[in-house]
Protein backbone atom coordinates (compact mmCIF):
# COMPACT_ATOMS: atom_id res chain seq x y z
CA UNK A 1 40.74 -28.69 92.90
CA UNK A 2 37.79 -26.97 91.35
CA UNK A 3 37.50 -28.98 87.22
CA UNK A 4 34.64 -26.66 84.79
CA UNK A 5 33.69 -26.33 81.38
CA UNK A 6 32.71 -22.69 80.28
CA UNK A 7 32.26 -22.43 76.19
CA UNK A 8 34.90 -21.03 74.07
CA UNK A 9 34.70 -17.92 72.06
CA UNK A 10 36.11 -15.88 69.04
CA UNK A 11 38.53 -14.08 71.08
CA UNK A 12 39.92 -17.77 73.08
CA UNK A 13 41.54 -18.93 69.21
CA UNK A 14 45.27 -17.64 70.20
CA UNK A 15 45.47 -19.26 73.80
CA UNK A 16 43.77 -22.29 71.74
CA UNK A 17 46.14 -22.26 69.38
CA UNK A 18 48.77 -22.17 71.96
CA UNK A 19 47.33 -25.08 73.61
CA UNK A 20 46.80 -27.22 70.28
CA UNK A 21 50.90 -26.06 69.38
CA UNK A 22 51.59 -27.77 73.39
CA UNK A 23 49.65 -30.72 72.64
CA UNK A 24 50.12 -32.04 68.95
CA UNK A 25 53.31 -30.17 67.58
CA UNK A 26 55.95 -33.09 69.03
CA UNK A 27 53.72 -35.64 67.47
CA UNK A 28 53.07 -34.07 64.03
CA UNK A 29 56.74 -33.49 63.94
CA UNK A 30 57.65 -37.06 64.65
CA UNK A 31 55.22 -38.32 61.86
CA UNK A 32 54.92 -35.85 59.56
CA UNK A 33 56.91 -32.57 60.38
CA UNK A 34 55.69 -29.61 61.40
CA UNK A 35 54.48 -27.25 58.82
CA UNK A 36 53.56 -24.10 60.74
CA UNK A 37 51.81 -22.11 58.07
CA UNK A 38 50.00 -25.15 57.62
CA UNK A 39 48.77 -26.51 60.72
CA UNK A 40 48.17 -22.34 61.94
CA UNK A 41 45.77 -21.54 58.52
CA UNK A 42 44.16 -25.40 58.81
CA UNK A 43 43.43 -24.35 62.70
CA UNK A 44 41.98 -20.63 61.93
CA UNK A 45 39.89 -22.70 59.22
CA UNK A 46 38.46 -25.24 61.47
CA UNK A 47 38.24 -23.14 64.48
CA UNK A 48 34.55 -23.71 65.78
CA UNK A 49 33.88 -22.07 69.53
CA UNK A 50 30.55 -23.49 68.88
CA UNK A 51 31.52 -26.57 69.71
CA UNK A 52 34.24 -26.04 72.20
CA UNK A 53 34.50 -26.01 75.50
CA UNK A 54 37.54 -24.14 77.60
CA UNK A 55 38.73 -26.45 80.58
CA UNK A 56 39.60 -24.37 83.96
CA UNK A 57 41.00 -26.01 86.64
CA UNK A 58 40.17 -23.63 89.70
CA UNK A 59 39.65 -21.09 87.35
CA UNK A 60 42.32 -21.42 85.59
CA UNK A 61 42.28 -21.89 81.41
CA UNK A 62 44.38 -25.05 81.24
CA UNK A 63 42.60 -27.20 78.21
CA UNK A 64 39.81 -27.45 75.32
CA UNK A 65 37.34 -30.19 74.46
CA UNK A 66 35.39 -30.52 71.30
CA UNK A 67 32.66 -32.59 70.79
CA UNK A 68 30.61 -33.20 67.58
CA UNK A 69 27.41 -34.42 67.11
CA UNK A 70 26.70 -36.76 64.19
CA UNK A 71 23.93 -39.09 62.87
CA UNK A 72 25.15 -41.79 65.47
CA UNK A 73 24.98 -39.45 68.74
CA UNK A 74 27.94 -37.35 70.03
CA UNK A 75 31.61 -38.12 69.26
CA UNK A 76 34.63 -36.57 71.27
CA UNK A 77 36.42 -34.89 68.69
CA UNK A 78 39.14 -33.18 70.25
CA UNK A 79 40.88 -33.39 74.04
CA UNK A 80 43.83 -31.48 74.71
């Protein structure tokens, strides 16, 4: 099994959104409820490729990380 990092771009934000929907919608729901207008225009608005990385497992898009740099050093901002 081949793990890489290759950065995100523009055109990655609807298979990241997919992913983010995978990975947080249950929990949101549980806590909060699930607001899709919401969470999708929050998402668009925050969307930074900049700072995110695709995860490909051989080759394969299967995950994002975001990590943000700060004052303190570098903080892991986002793992799904």
């Amino acid at each position: 099994m081949d793990v890489s990092l290759r950065p995100a771009v523009l055109t990655d934000m609807n298979f990241l959104w997919e992913v983010h929907c995978n990975a947080m919608k249950p929990y949101v729901s549980e806590l909060f409820g699930w607001n899709e207008d919401f969470q999708e225009r929050y998402f668009e608005e925050h969307y930074n490729p900049e700072k995110t990385s695709i995860i490909l497992v051989d080759e394969t898009q299967v995950g994002m990380i975001r990590i943000d740099e700060s004052p303190l050093g570098y903080m892991l901002t986002n793992l799904e």
